[in-house]
PDB file of N, CA and C in Angstrom:
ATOM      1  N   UNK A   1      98.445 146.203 121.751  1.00  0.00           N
ATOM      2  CA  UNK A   1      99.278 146.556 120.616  1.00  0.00           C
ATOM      3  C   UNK A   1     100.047 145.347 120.072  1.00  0.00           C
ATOM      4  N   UNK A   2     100.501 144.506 120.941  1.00  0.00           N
ATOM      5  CA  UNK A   2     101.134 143.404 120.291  1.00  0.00           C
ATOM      6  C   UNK A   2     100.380 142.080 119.484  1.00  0.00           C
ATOM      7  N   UNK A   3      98.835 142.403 119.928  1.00  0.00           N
ATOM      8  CA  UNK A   3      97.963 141.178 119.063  1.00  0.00           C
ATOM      9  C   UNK A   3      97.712 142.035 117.521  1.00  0.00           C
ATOM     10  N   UNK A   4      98.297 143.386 117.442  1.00  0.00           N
ATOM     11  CA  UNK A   4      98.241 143.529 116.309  1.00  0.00           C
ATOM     12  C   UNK A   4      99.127 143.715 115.245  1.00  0.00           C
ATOM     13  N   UNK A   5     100.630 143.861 116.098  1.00  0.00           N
ATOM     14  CA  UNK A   5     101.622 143.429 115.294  1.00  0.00           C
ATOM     15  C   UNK A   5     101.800 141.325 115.261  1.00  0.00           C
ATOM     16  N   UNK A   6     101.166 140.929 115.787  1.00  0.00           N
ATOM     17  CA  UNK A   6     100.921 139.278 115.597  1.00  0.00           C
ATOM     18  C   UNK A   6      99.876 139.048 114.446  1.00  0.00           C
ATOM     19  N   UNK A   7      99.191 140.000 114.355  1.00  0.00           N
ATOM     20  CA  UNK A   7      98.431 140.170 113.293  1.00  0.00           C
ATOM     21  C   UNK A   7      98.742 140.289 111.789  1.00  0.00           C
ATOM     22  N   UNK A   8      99.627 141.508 112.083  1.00  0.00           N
ATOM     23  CA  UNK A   8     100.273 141.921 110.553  1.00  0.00           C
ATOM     24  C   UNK A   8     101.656 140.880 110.434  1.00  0.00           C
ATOM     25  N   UNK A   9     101.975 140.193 111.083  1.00  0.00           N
ATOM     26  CA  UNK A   9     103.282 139.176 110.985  1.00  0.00           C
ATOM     27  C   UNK A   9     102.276 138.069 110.125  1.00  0.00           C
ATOM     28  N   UNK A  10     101.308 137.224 111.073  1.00  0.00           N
ATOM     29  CA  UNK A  10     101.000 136.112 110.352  1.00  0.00           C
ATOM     30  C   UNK A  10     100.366 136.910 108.890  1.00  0.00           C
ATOM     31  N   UNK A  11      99.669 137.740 108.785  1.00  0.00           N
ATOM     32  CA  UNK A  11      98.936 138.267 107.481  1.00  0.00           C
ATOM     33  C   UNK A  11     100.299 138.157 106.452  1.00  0.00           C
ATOM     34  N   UNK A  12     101.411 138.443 106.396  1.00  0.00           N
ATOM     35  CA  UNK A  12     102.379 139.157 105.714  1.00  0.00           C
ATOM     36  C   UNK A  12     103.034 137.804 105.516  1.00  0.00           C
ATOM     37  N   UNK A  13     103.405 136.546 106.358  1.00  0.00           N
ATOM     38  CA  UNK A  13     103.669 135.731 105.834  1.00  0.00           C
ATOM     39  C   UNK A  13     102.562 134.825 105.261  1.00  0.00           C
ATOM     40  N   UNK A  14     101.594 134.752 105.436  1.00  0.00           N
ATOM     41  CA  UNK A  14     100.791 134.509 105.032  1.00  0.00           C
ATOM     42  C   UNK A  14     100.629 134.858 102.914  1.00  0.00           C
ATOM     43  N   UNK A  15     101.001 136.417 102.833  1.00  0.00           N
ATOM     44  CA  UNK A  15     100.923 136.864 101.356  1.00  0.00           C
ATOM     45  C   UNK A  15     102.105 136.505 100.768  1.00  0.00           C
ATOM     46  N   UNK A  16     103.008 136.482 101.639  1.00  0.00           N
ATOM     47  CA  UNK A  16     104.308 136.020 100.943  1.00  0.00           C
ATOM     48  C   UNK A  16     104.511 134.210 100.490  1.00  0.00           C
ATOM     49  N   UNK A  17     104.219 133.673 101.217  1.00  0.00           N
ATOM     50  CA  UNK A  17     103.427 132.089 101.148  1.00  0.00           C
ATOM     51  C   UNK A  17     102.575 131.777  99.717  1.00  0.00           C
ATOM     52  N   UNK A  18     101.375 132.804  99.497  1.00  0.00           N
ATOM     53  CA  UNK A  18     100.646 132.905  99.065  1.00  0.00           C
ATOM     54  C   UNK A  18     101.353 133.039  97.290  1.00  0.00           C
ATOM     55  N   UNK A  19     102.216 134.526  97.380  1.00  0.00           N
ATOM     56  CA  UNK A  19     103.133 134.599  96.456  1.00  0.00           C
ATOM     57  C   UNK A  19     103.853 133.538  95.807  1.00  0.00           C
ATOM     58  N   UNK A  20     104.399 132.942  96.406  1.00  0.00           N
ATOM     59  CA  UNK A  20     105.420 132.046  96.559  1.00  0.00           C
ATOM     60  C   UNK A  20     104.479 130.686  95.393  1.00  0.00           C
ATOM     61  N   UNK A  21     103.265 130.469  96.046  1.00  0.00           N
ATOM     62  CA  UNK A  21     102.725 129.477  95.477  1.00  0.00           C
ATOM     63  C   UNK A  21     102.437 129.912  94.006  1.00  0.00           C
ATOM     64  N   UNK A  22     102.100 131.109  93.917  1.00  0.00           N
ATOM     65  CA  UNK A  22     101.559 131.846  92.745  1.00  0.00           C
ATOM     66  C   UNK A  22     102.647 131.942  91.813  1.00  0.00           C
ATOM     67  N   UNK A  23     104.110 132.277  92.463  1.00  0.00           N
ATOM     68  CA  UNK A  23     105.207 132.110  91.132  1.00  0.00           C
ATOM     69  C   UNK A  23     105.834 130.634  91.013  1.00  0.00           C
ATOM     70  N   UNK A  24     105.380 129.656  91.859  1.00  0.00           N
ATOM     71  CA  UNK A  24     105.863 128.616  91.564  1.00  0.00           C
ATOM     72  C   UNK A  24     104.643 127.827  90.386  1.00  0.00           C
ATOM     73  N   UNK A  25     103.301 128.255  90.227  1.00  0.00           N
ATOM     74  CA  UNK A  25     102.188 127.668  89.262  1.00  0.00           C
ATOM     75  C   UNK A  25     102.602 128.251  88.346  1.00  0.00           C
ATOM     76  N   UNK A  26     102.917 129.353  88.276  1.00  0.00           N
ATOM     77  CA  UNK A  26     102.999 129.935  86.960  1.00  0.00           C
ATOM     78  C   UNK A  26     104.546 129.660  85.946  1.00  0.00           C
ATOM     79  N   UNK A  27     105.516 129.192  87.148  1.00  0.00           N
ATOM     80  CA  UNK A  27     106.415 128.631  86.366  1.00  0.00           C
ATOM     81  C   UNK A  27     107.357 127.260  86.295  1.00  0.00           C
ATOM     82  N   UNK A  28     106.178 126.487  86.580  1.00  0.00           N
ATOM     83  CA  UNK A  28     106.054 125.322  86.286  1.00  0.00           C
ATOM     84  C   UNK A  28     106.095 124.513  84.785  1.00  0.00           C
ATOM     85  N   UNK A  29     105.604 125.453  84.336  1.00  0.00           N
ATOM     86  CA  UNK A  29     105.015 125.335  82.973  1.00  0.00           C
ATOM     87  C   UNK A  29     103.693 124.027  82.854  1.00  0.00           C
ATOM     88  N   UNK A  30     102.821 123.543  83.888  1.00  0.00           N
ATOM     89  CA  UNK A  30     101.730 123.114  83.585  1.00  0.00           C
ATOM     90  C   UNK A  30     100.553 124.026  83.064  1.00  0.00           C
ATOM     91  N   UNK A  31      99.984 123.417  82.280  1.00  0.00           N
ATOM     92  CA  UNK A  31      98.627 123.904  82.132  1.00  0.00           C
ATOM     93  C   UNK A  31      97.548 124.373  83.093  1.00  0.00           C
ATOM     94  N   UNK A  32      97.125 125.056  83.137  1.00  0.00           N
ATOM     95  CA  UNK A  32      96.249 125.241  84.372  1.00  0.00           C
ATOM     96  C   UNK A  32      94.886 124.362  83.780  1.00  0.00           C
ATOM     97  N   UNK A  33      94.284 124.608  82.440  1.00  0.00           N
ATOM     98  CA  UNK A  33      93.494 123.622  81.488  1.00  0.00           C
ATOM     99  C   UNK A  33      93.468 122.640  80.689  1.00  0.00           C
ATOM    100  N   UNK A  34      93.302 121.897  80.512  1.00  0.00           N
ATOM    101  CA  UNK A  34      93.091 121.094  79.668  1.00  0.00           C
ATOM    102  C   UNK A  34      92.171 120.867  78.337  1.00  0.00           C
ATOM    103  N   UNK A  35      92.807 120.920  77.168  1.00  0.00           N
ATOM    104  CA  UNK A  35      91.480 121.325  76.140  1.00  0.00           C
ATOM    105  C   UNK A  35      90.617 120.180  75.968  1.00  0.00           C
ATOM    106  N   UNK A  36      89.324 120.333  75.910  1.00  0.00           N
ATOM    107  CA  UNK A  36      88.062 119.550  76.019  1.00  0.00           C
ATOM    108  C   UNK A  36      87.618 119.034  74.429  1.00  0.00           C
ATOM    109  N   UNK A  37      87.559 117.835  74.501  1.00  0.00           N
ATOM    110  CA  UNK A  37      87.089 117.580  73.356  1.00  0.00           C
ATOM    111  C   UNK A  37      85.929 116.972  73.318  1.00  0.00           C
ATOM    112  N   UNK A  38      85.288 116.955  72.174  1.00  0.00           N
ATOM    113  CA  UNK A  38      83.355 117.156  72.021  1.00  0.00           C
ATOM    114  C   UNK A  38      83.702 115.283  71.931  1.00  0.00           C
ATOM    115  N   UNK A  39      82.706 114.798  72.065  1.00  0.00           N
ATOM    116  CA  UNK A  39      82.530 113.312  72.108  1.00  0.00           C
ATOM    117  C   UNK A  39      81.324 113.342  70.637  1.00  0.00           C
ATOM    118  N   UNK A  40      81.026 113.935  70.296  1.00  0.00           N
ATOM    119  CA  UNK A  40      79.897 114.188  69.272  1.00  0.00           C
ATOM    120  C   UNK A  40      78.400 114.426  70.253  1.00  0.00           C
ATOM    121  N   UNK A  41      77.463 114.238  69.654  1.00  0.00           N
ATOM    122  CA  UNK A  41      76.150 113.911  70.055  1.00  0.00           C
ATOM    123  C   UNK A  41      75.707 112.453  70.168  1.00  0.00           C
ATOM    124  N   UNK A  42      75.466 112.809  71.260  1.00  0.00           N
ATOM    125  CA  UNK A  42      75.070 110.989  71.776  1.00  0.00           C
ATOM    126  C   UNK A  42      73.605 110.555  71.284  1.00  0.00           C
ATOM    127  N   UNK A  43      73.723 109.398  70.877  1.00  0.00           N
ATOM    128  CA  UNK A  43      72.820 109.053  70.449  1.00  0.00           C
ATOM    129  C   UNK A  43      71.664 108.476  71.093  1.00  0.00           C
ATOM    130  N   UNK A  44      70.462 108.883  71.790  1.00  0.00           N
ATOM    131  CA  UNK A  44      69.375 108.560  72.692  1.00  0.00           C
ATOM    132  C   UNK A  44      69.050 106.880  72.412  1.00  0.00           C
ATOM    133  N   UNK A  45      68.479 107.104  71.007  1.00  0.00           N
ATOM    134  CA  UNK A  45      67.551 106.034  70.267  1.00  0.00           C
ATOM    135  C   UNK A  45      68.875 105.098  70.779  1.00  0.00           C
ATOM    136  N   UNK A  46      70.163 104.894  70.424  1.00  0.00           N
ATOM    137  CA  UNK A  46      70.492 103.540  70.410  1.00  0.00           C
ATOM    138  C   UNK A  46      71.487 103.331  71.713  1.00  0.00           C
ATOM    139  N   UNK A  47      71.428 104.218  72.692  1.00  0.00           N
ATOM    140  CA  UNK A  47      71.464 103.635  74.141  1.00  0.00           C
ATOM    141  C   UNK A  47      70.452 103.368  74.685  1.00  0.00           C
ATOM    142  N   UNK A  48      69.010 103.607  74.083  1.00  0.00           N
ATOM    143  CA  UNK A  48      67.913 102.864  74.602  1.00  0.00           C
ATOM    144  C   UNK A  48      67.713 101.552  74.099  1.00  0.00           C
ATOM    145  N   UNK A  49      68.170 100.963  72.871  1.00  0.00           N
ATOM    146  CA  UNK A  49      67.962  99.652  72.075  1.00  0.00           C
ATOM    147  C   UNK A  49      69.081  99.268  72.862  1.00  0.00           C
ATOM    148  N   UNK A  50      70.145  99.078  73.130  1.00  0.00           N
ATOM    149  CA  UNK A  50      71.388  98.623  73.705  1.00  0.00           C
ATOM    150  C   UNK A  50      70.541  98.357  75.365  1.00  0.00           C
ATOM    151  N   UNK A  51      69.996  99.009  75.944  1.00  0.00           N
ATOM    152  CA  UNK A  51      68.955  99.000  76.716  1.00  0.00           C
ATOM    153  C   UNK A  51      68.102  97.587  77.055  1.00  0.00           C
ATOM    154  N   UNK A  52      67.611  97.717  76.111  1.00  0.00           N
ATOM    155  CA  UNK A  52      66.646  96.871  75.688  1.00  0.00           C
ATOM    156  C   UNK A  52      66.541  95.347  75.531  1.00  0.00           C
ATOM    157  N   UNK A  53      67.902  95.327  74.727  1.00  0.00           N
ATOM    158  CA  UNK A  53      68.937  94.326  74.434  1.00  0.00           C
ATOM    159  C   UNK A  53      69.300  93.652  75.943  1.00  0.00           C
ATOM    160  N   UNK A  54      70.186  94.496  76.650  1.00  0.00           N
ATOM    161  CA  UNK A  54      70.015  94.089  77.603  1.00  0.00           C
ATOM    162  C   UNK A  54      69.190  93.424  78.779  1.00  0.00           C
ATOM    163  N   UNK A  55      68.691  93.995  78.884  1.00  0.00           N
ATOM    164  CA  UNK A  55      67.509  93.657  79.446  1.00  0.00           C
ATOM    165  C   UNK A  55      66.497  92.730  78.884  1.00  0.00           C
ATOM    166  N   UNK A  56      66.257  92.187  77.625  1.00  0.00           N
ATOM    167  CA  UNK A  56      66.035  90.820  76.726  1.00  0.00           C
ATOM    168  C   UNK A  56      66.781  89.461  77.729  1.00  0.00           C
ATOM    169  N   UNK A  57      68.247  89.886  77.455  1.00  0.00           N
ATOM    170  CA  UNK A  57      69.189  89.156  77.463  1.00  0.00           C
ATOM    171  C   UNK A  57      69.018  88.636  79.293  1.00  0.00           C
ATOM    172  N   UNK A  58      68.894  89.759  80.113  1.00  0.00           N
ATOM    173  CA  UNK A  58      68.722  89.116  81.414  1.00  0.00           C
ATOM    174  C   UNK A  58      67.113  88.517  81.630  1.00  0.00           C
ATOM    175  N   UNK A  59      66.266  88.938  81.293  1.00  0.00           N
ATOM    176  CA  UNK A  59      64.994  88.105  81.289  1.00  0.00           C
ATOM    177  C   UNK A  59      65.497  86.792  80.850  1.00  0.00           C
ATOM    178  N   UNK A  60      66.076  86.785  79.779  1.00  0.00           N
ATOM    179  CA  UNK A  60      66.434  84.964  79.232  1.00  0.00           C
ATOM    180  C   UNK A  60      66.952  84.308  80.523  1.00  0.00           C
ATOM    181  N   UNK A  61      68.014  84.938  80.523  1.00  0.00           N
ATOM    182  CA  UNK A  61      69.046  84.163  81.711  1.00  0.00           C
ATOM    183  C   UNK A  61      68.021  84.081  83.187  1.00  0.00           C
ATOM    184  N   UNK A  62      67.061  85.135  83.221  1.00  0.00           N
ATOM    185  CA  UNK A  62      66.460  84.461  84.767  1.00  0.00           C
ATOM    186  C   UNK A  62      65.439  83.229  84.411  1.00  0.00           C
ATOM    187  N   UNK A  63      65.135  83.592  83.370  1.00  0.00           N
ATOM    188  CA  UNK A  63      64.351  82.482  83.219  1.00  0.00           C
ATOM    189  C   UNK A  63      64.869  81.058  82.979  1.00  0.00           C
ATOM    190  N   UNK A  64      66.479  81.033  82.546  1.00  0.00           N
ATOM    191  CA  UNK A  64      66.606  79.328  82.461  1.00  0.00           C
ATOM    192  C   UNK A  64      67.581  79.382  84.015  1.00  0.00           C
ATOM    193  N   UNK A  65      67.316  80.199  84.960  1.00  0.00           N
ATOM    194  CA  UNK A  65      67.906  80.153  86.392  1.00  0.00           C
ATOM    195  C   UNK A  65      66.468  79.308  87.053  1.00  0.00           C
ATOM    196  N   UNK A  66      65.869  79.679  86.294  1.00  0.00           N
ATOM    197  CA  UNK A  66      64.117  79.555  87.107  1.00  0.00           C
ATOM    198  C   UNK A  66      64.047  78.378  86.967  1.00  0.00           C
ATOM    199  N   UNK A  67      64.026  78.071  85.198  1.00  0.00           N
ATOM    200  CA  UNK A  67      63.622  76.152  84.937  1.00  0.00           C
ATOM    201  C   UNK A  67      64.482  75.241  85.639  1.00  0.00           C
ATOM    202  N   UNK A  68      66.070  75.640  86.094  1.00  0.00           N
ATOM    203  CA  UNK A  68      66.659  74.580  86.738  1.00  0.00           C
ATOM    204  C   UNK A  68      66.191  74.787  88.062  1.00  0.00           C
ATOM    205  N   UNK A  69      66.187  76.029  88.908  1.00  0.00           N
ATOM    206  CA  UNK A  69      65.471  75.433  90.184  1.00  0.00           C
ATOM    207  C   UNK A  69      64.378  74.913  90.359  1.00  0.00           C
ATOM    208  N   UNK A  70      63.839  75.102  89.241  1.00  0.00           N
ATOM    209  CA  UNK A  70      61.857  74.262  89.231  1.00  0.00           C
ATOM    210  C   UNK A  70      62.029  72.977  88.670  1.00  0.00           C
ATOM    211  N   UNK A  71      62.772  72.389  88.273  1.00  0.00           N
ATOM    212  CA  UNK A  71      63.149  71.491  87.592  1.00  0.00           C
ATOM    213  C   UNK A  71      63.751  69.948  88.302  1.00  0.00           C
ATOM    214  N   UNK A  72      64.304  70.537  89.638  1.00  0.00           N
ATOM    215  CA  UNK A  72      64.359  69.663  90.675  1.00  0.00           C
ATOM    216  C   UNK A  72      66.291  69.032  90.364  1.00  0.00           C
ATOM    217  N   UNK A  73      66.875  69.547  89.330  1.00  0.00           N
ATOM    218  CA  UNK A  73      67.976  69.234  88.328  1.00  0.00           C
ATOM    219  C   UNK A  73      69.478  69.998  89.590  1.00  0.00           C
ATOM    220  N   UNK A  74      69.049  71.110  90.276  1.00  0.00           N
ATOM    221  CA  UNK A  74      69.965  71.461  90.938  1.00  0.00           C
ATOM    222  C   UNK A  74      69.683  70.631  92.599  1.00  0.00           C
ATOM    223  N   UNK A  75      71.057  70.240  92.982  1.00  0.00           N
ATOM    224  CA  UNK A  75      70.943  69.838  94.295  1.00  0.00           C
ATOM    225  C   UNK A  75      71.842  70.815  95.111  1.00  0.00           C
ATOM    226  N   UNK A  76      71.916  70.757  96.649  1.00  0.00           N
ATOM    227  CA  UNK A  76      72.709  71.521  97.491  1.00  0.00           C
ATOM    228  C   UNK A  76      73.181  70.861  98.369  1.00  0.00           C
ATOM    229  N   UNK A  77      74.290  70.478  98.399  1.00  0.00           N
ATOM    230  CA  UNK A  77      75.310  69.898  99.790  1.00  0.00           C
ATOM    231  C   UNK A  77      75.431  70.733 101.078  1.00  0.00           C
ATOM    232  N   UNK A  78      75.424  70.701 102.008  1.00  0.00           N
ATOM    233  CA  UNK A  78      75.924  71.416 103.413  1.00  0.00           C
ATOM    234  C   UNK A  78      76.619  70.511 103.856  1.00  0.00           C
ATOM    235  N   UNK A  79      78.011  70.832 103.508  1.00  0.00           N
ATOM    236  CA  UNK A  79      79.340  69.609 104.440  1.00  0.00           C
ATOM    237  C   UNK A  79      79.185  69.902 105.625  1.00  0.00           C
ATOM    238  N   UNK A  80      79.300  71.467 106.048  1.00  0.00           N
ATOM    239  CA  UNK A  80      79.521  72.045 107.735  1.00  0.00           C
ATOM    240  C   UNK A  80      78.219  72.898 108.025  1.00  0.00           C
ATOM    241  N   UNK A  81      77.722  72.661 108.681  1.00  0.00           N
ATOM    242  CA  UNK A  81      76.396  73.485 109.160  1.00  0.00           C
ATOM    243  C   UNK A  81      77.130  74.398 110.121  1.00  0.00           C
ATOM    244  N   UNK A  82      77.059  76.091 109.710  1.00  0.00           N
ATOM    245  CA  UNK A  82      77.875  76.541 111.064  1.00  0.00           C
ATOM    246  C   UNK A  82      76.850  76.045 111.874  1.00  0.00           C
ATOM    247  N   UNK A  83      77.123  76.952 113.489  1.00  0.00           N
ATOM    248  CA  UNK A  83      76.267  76.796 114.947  1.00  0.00           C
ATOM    249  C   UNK A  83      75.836  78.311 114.652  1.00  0.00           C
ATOM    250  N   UNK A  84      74.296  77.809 114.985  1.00  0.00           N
ATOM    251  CA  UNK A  84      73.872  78.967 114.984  1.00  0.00           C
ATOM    252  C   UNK A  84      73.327  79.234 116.512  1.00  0.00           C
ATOM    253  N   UNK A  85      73.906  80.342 117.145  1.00  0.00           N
ATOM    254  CA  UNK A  85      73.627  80.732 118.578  1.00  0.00           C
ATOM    255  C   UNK A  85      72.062  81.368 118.634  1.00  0.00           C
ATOM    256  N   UNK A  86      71.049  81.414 119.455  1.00  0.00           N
ATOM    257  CA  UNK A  86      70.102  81.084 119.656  1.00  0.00           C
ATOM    258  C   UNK A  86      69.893  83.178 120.188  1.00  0.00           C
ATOM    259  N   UNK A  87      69.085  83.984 119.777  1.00  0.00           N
ATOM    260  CA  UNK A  87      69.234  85.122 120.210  1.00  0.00           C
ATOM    261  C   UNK A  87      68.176  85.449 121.751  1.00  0.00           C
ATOM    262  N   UNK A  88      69.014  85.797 122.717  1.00  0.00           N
ATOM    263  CA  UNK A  88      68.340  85.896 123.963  1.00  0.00           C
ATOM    264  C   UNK A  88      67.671  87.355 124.012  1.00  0.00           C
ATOM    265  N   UNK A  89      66.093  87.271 124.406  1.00  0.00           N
ATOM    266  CA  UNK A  89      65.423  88.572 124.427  1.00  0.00           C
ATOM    267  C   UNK A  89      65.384  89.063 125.607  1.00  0.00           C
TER     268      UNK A  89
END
């Protein structure tokens, strides 16, 4: 008998809790929504050219990445060589 008045105690504060949250949202005065506004219709055709564009634009750039490393024009210094530890099998 007493796991079921432990029952109806937590249930009851539990709704009253519950309450509690329910008159504090409602008089808050926030919105529960926010009104949505349309962005228009997106345009396919010219996020695919913008696309495109892009992707132009990085082909260029790998390619003059390419002519200077083929080109012999870039050099590389190593001041500090870390140590590289040797892996035991």
């Amino acid at each position: 008998m007493s796991s079921i008045k432990y029952l109806n105690t937590i249930l009851t504060a539990l709704a009253v809790l519950l309450a509690l949250q329910l008159w504090t949202s409602w008089n808050s005065g926030a919105e529960l929504a926010s009104p949505a506004y349309g962005q228009g219709i997106p345009d396919g055709g010219a996020q695919r050219q913008q696309i495109v564009d892009q992707l132009k634009l990085l082909n260029k750039r790998t390619d003059e990445v390419k002519a200077i490393l083929t080109s012999g024009k870039m050099r590389v210094l190593i001041s500090e060589a870390p140590e590289v530890e040797e892996e035991k099998k």
